[in-house]
PDB file of N, CA and C in Angstrom:
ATOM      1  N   UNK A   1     -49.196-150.086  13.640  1.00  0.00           N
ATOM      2  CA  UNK A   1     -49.084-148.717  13.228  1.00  0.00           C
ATOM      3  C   UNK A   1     -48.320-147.968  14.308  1.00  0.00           C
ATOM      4  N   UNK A   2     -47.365-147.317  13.910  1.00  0.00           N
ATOM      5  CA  UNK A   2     -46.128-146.448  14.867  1.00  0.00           C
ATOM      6  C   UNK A   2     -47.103-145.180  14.609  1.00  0.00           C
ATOM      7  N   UNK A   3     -46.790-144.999  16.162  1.00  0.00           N
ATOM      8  CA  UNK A   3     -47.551-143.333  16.247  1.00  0.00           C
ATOM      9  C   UNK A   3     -45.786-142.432  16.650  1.00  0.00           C
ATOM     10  N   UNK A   4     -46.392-141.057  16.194  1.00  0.00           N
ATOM     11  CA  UNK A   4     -44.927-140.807  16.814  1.00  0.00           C
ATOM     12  C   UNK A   4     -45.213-139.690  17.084  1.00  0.00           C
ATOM     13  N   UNK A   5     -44.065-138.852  18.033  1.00  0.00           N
ATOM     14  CA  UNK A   5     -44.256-138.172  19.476  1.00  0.00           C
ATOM     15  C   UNK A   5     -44.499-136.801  18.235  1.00  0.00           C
ATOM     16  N   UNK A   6     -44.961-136.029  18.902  1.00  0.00           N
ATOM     17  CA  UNK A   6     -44.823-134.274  18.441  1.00  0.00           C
ATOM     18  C   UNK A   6     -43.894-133.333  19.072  1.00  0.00           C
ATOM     19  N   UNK A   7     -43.035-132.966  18.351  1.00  0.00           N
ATOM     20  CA  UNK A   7     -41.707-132.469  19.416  1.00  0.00           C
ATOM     21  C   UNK A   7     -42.119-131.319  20.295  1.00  0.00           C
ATOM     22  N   UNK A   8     -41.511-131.396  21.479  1.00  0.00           N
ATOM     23  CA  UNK A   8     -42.101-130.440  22.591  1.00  0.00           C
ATOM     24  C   UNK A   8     -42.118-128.812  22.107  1.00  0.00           C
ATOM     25  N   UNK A   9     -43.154-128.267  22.839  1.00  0.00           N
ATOM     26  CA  UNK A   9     -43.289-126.270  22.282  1.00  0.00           C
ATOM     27  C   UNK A   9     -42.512-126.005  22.951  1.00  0.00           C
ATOM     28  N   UNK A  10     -41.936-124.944  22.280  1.00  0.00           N
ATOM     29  CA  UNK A  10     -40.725-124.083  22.805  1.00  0.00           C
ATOM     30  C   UNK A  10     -41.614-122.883  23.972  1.00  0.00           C
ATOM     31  N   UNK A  11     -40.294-122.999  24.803  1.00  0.00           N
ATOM     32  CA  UNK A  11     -40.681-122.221  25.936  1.00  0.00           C
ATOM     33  C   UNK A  11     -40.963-120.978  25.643  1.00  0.00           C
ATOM     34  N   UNK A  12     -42.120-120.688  26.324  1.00  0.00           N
ATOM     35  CA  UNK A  12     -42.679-119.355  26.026  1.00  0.00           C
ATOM     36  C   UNK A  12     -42.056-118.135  26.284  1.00  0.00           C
ATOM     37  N   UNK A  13     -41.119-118.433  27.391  1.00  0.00           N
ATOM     38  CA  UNK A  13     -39.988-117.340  27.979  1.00  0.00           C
ATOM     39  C   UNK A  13     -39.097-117.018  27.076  1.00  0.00           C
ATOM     40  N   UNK A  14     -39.131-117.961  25.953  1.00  0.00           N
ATOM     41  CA  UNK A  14     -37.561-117.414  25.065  1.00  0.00           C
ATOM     42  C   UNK A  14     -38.290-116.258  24.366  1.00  0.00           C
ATOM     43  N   UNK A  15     -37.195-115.591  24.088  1.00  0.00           N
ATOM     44  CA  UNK A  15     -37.960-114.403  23.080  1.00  0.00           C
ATOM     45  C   UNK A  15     -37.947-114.655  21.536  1.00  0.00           C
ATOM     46  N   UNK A  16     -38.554-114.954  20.934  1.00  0.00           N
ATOM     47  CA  UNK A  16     -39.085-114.765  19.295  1.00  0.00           C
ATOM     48  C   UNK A  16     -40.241-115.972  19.301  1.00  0.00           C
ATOM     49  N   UNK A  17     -40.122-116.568  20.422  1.00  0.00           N
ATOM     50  CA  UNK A  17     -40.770-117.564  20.458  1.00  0.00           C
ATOM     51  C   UNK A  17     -42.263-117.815  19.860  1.00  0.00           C
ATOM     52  N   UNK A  18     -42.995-118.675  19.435  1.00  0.00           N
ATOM     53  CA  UNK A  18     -44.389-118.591  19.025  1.00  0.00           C
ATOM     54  C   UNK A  18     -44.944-119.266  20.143  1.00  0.00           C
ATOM     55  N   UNK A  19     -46.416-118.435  20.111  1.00  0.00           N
ATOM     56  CA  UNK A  19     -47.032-118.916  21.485  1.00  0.00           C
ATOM     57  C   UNK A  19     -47.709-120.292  21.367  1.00  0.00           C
ATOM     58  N   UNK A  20     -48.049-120.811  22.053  1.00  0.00           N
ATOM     59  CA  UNK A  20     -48.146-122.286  21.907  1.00  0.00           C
ATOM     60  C   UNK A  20     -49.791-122.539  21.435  1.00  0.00           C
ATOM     61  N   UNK A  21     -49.547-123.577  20.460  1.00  0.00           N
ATOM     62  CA  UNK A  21     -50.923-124.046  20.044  1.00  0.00           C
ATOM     63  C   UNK A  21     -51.680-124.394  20.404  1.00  0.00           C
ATOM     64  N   UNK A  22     -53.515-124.004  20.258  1.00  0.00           N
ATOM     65  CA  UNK A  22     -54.641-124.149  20.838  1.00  0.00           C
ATOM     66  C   UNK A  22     -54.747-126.157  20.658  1.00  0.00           C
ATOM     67  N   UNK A  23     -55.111-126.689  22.031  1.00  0.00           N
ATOM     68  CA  UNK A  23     -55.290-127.977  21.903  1.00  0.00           C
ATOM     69  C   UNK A  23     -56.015-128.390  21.176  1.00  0.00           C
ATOM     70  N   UNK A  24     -55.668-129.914  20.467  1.00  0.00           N
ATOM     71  CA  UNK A  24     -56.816-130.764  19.918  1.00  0.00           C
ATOM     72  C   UNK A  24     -57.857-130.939  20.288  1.00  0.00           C
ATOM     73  N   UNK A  25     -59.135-131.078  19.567  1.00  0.00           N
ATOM     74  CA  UNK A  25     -60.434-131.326  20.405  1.00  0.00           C
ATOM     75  C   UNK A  25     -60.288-132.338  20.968  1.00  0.00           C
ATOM     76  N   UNK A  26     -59.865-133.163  20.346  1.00  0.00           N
ATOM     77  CA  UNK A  26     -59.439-134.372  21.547  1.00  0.00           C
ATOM     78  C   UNK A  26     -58.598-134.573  22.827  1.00  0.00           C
ATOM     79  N   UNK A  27     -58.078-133.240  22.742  1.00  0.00           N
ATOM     80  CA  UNK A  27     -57.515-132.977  23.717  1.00  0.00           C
ATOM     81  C   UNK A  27     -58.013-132.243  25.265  1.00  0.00           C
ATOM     82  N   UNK A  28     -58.986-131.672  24.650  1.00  0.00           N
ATOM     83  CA  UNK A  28     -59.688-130.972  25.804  1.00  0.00           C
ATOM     84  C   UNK A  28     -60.616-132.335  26.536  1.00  0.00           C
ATOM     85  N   UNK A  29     -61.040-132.046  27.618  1.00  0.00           N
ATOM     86  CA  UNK A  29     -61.332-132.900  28.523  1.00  0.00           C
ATOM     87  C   UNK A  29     -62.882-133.026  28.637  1.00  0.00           C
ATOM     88  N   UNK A  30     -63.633-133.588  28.172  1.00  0.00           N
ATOM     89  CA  UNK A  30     -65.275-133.577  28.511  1.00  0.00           C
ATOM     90  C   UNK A  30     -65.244-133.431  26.920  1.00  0.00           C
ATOM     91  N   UNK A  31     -64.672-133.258  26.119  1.00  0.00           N
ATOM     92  CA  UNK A  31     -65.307-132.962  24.722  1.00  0.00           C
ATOM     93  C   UNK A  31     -65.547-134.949  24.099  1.00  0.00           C
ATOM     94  N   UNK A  32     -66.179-134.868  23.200  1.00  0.00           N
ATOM     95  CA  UNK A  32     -66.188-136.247  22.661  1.00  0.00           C
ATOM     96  C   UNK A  32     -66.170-135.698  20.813  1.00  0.00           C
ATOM     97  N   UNK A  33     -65.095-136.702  20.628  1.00  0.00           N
ATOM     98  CA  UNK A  33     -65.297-136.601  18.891  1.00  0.00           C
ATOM     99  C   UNK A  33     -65.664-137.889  18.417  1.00  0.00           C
ATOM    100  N   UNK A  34     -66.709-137.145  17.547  1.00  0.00           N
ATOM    101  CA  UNK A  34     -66.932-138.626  16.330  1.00  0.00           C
ATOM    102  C   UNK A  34     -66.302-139.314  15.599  1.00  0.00           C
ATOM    103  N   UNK A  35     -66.142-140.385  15.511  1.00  0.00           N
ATOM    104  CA  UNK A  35     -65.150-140.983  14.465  1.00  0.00           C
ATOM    105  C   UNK A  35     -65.665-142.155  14.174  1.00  0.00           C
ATOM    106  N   UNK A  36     -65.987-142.775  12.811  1.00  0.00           N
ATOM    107  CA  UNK A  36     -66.311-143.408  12.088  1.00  0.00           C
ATOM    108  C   UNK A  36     -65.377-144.781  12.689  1.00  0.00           C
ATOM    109  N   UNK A  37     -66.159-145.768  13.022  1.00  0.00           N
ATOM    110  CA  UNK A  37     -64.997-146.944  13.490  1.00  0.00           C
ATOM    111  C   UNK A  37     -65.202-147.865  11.826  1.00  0.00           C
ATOM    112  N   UNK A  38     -64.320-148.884  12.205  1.00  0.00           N
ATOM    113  CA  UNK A  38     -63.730-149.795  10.588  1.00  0.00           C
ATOM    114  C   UNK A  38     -65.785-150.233  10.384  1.00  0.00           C
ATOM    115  N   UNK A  39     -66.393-151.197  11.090  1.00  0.00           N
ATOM    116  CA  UNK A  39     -67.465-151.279  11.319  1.00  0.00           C
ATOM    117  C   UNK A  39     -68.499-150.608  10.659  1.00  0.00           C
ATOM    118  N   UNK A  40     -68.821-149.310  11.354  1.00  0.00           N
ATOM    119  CA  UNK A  40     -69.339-148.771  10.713  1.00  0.00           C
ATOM    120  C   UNK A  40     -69.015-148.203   9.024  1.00  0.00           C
ATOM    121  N   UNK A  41     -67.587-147.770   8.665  1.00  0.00           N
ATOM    122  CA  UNK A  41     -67.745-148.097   7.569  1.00  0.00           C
ATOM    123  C   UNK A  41     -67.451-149.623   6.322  1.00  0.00           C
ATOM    124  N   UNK A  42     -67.227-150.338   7.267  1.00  0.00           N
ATOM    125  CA  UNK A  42     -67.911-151.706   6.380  1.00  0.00           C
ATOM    126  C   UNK A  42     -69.597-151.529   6.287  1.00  0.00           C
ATOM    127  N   UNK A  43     -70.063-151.149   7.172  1.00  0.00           N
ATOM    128  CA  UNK A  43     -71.707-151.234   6.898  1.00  0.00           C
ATOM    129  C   UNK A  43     -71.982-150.467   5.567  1.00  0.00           C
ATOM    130  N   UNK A  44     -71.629-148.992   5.676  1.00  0.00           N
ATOM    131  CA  UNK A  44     -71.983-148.079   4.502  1.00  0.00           C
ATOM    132  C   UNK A  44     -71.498-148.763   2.981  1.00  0.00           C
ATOM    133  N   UNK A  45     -70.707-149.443   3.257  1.00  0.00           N
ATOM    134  CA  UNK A  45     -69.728-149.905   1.903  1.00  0.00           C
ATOM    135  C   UNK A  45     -70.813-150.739   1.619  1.00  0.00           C
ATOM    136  N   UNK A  46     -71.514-151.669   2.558  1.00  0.00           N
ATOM    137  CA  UNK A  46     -72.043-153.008   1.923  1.00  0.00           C
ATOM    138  C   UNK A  46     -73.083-152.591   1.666  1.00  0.00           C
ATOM    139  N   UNK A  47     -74.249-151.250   1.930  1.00  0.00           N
ATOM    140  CA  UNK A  47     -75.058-151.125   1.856  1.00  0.00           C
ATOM    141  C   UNK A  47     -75.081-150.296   0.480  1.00  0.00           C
ATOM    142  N   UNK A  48     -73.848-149.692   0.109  1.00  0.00           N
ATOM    143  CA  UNK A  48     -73.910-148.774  -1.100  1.00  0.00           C
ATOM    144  C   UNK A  48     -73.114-150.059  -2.190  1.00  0.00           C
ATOM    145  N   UNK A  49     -73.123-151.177  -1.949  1.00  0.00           N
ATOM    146  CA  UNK A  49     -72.828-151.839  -2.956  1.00  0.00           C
ATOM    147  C   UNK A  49     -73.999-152.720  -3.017  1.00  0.00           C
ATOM    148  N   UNK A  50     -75.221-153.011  -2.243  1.00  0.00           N
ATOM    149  CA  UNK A  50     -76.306-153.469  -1.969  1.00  0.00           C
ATOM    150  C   UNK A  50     -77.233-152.496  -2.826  1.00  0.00           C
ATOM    151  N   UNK A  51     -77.238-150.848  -2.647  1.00  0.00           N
ATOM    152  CA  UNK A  51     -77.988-150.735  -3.645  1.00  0.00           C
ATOM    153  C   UNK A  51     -77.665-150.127  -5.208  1.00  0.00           C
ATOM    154  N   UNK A  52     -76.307-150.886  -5.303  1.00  0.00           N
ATOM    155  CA  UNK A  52     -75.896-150.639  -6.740  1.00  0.00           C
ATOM    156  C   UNK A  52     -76.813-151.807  -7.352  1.00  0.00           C
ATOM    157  N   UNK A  53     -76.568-153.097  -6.341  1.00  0.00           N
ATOM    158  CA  UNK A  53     -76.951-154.075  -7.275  1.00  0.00           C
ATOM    159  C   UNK A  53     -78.534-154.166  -7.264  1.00  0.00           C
ATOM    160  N   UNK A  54     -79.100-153.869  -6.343  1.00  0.00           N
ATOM    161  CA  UNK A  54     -80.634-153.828  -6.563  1.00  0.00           C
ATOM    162  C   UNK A  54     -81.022-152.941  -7.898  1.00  0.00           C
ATOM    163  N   UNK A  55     -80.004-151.627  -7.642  1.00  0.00           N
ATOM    164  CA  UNK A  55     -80.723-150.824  -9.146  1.00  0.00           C
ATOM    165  C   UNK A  55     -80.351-151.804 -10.267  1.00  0.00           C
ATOM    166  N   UNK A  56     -79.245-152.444 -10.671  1.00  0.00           N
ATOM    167  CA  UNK A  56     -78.932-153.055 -11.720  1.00  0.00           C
ATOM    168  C   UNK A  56     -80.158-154.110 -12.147  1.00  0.00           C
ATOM    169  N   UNK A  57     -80.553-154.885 -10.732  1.00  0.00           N
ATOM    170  CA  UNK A  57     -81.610-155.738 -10.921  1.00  0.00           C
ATOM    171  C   UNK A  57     -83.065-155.201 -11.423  1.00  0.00           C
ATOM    172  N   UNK A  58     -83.211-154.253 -10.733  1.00  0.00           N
ATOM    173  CA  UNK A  58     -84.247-153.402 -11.226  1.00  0.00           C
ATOM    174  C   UNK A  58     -84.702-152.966 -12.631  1.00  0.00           C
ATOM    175  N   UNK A  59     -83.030-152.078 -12.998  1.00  0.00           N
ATOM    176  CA  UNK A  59     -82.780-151.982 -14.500  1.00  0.00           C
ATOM    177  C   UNK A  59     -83.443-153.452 -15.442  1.00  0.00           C
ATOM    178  N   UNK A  60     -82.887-154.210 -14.576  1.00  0.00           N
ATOM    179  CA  UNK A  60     -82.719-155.507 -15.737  1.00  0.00           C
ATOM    180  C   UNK A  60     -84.266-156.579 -16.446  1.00  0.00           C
ATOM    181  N   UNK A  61     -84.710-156.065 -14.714  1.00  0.00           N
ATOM    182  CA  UNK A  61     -86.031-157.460 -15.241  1.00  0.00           C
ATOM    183  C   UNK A  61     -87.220-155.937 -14.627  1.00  0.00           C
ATOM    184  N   UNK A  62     -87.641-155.059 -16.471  1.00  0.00           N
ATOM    185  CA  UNK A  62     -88.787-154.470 -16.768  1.00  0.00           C
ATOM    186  C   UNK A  62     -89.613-155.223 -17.053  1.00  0.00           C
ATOM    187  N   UNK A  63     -89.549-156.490 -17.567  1.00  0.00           N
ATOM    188  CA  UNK A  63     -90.627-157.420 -18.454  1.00  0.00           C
ATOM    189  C   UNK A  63     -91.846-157.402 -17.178  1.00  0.00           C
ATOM    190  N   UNK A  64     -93.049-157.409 -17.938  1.00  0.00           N
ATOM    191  CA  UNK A  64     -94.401-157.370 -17.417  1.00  0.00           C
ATOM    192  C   UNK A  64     -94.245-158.867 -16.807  1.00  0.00           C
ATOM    193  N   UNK A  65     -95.486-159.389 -15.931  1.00  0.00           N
ATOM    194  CA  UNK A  65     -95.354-160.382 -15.247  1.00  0.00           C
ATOM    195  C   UNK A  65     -97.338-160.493 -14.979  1.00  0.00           C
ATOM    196  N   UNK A  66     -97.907-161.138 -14.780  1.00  0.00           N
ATOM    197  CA  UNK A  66     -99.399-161.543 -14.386  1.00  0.00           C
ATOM    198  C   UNK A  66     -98.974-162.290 -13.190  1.00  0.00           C
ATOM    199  N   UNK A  67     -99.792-161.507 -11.980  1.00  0.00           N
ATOM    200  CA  UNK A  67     -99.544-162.051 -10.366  1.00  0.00           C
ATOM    201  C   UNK A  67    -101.049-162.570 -10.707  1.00  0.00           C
ATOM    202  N   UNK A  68    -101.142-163.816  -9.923  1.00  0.00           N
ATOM    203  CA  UNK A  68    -102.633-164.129  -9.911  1.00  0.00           C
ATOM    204  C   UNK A  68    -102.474-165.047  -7.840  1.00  0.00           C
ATOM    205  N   UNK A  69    -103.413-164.398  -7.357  1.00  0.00           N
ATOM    206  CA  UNK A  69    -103.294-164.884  -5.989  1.00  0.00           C
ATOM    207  C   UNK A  69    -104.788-164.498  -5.510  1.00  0.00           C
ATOM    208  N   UNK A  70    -105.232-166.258  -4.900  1.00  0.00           N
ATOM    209  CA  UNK A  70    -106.633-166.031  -4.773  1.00  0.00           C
ATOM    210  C   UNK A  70    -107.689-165.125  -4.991  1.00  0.00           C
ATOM    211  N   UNK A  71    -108.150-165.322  -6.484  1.00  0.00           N
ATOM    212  CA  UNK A  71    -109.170-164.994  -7.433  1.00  0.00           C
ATOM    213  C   UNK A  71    -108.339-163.615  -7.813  1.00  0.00           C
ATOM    214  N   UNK A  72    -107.797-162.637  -7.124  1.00  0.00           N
ATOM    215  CA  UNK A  72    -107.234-161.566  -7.632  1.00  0.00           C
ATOM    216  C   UNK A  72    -106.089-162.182  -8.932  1.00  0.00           C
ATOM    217  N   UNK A  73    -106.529-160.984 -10.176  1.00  0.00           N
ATOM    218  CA  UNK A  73    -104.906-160.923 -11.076  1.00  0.00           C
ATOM    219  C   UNK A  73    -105.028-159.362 -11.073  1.00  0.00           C
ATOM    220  N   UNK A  74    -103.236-159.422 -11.217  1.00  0.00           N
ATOM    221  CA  UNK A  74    -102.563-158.333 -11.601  1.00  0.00           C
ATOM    222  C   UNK A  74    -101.821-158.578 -12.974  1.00  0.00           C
ATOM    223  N   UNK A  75    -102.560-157.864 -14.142  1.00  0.00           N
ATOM    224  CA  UNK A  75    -101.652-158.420 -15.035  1.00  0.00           C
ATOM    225  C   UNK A  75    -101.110-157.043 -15.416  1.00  0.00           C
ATOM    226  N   UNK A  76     -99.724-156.924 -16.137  1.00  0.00           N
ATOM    227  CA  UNK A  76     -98.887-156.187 -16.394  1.00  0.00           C
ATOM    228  C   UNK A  76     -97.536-155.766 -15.098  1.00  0.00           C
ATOM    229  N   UNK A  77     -97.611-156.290 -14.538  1.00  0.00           N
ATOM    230  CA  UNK A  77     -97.060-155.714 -13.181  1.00  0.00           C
ATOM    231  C   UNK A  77     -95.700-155.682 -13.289  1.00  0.00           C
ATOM    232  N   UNK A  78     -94.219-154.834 -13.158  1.00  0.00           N
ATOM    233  CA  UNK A  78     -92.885-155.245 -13.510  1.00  0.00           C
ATOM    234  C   UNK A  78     -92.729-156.048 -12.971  1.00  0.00           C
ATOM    235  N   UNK A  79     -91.678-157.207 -13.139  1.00  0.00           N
ATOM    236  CA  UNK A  79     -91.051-158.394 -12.639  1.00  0.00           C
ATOM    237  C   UNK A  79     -90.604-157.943 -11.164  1.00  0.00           C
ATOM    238  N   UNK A  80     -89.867-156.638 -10.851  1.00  0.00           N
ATOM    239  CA  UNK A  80     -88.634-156.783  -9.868  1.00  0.00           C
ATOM    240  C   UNK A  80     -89.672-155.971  -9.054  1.00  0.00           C
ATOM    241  N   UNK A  81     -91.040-155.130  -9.536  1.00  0.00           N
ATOM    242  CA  UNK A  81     -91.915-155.129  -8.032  1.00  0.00           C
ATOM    243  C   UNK A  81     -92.446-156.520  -7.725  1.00  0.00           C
ATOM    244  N   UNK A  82     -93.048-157.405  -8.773  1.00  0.00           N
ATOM    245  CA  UNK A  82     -93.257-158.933  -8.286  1.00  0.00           C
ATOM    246  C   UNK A  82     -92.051-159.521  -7.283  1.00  0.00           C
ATOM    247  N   UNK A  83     -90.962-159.450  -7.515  1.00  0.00           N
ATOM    248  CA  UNK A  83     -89.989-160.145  -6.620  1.00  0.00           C
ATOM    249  C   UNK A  83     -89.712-159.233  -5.150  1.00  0.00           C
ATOM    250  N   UNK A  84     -89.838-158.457  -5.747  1.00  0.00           N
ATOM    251  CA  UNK A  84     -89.240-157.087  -4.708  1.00  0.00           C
ATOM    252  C   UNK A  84     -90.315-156.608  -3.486  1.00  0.00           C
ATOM    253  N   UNK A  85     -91.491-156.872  -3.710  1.00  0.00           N
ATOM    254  CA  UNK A  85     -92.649-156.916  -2.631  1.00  0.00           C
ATOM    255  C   UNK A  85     -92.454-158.298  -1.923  1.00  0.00           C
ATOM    256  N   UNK A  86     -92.588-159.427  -2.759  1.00  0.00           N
ATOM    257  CA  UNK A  86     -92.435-160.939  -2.229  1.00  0.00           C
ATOM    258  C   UNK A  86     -90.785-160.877  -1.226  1.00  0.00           C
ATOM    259  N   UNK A  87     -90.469-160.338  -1.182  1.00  0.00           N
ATOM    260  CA  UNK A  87     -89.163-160.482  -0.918  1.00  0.00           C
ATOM    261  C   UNK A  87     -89.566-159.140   0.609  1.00  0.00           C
ATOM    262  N   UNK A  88     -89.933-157.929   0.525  1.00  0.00           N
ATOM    263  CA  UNK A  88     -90.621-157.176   1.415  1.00  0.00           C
ATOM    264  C   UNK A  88     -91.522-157.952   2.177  1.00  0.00           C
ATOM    265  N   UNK A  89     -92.289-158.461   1.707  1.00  0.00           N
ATOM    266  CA  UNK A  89     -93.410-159.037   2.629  1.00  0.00           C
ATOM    267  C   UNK A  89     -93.263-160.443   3.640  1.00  0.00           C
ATOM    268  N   UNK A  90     -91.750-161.034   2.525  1.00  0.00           N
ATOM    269  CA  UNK A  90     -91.467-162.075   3.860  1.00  0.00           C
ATOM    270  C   UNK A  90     -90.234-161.833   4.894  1.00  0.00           C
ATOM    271  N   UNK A  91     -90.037-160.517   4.761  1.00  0.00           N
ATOM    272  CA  UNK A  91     -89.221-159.873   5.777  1.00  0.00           C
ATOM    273  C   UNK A  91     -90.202-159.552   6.663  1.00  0.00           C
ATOM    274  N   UNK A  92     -91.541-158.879   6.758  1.00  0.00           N
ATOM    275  CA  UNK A  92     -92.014-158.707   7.267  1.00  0.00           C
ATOM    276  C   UNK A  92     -92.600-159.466   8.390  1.00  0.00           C
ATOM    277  N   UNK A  93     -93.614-160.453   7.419  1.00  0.00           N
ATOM    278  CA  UNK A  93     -93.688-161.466   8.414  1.00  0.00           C
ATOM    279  C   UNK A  93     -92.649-162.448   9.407  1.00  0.00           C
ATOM    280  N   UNK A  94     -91.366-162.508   8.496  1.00  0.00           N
ATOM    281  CA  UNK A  94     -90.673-163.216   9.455  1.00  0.00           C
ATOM    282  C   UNK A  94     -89.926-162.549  10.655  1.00  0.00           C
ATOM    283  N   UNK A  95     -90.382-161.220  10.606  1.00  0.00           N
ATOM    284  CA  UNK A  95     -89.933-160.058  11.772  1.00  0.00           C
ATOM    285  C   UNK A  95     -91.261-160.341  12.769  1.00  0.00           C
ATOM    286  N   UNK A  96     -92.594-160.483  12.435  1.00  0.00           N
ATOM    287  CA  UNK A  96     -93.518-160.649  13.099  1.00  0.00           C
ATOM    288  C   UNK A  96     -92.963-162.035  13.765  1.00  0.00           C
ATOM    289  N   UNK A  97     -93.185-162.947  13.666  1.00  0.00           N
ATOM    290  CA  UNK A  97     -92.623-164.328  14.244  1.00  0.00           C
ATOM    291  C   UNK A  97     -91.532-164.002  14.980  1.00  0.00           C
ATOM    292  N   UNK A  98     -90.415-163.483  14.775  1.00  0.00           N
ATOM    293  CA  UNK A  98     -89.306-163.191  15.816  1.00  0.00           C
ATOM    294  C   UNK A  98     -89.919-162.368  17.017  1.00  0.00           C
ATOM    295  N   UNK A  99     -90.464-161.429  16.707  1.00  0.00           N
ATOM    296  CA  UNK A  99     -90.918-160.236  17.678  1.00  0.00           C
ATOM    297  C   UNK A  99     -91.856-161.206  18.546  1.00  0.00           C
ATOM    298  N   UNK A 100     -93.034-162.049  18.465  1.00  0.00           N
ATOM    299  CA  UNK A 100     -93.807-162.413  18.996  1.00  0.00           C
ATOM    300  C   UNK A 100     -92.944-163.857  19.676  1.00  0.00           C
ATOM    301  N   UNK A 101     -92.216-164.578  19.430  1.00  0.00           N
ATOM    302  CA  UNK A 101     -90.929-165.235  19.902  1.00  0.00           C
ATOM    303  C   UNK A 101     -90.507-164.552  21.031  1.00  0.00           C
ATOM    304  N   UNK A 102     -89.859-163.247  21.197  1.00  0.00           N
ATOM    305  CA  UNK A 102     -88.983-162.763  21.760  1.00  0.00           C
ATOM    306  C   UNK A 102     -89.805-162.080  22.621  1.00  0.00           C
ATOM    307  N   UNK A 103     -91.063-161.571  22.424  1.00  0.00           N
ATOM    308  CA  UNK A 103     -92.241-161.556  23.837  1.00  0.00           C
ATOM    309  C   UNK A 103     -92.477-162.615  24.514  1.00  0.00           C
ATOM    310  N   UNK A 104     -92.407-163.521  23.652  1.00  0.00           N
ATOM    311  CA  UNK A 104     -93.137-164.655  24.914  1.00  0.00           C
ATOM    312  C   UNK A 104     -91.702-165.058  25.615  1.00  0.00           C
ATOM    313  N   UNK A 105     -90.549-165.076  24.946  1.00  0.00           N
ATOM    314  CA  UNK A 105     -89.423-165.226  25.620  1.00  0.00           C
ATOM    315  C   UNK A 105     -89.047-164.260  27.098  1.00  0.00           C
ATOM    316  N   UNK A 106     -89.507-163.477  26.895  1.00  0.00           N
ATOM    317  CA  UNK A 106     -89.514-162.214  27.933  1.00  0.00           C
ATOM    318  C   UNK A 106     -90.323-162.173  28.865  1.00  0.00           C
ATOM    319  N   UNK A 107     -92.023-162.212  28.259  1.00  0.00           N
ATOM    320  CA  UNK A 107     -92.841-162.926  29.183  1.00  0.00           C
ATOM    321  C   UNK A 107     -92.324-164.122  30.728  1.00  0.00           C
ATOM    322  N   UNK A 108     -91.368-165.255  29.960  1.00  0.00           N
ATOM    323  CA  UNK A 108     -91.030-166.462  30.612  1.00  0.00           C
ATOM    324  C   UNK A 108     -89.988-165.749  31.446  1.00  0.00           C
ATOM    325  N   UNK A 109     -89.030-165.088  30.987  1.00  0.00           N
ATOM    326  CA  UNK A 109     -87.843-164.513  32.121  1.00  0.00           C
ATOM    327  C   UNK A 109     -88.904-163.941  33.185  1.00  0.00           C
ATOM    328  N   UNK A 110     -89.698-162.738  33.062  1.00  0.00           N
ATOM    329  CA  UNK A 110     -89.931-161.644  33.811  1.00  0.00           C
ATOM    330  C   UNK A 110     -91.182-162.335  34.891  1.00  0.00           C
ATOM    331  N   UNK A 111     -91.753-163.683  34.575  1.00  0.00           N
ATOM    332  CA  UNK A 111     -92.204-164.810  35.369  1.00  0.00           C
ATOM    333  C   UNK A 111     -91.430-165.384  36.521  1.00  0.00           C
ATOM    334  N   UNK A 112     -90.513-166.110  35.462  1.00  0.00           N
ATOM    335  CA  UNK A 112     -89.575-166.905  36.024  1.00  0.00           C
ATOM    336  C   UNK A 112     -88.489-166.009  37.573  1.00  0.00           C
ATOM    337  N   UNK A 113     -88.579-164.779  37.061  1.00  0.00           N
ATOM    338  CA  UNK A 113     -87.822-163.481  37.927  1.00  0.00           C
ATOM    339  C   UNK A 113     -88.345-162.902  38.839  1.00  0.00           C
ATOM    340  N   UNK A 114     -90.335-163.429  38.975  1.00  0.00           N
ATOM    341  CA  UNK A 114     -90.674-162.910  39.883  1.00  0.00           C
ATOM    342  C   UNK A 114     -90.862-164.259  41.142  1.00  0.00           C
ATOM    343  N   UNK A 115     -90.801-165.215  40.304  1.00  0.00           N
ATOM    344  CA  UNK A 115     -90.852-166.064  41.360  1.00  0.00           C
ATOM    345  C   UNK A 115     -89.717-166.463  42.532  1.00  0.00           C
ATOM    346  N   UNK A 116     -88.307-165.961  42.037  1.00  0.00           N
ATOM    347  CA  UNK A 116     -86.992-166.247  42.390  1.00  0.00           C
ATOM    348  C   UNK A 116     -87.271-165.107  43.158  1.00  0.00           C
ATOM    349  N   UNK A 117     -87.780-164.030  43.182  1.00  0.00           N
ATOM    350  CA  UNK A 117     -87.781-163.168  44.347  1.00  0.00           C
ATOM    351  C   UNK A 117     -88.571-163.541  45.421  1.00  0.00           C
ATOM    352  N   UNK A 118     -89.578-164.437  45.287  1.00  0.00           N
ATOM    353  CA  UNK A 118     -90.403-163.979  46.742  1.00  0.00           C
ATOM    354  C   UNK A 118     -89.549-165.299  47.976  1.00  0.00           C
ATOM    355  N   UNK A 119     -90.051-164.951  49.106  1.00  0.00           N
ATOM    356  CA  UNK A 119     -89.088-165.317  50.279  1.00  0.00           C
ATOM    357  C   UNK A 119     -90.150-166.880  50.448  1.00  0.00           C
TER     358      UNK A 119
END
């Protein structure tokens, strides 16, 4: 991508002259502007095409369903909360297992880090 120059302001000394334009915010010094990088909007894209298709799925499977899980039933229940909790709940737990992973992993560094210090 060619960027290209902005032709220089006319000197303020000439007479009819226009006075010169207030800088870009990006131009001033200590300011910070936001700007959306490619990244971040790939995320929004995948997430607003993520929940097109969940509603579609949703739409699609109303049919009743009977959950039966030790001695408990649920009968009538929609299909896509049957899938859609099962699908919640093993995110969950498998976030529990990482998290408790990644303590004891930390645990072992912050061990391992105190022993490399002493003399």
């Amino acid at each position: 991508m060619q960027q290209t120059v902005p032709p220089a302001a006319p000197d303020p000394s000439t007479p009819g002259a226009a006075p010169p334009a207030a800088p870009s915010p990006a131009a001033e010094p200590g300011k910070v502007v936001a700007r959306a990088s490619n990244v971040t909007r790939l995320v929004i894209a995948a997430a607003v095409v993520a929940a097109v298709v969940l509603t579609i799925f949703c739409a699609q499977n109303t049919q009743a369903a009977t959950v039966k899980f030790l001695g408990f039933s649920w009968p009538g229940a929609p299909l896509f909360v049957v899938i859609l909790a099962s699908v919640g709940l093993g995110i969950v737990i498998g976030g529990v297992f990482v998290w408790l992973r990644l303590a004891r992993y930390s645990a072992q560094r912050r061990i391992l880090g105190r022993h490399q210090r002493r003399p």
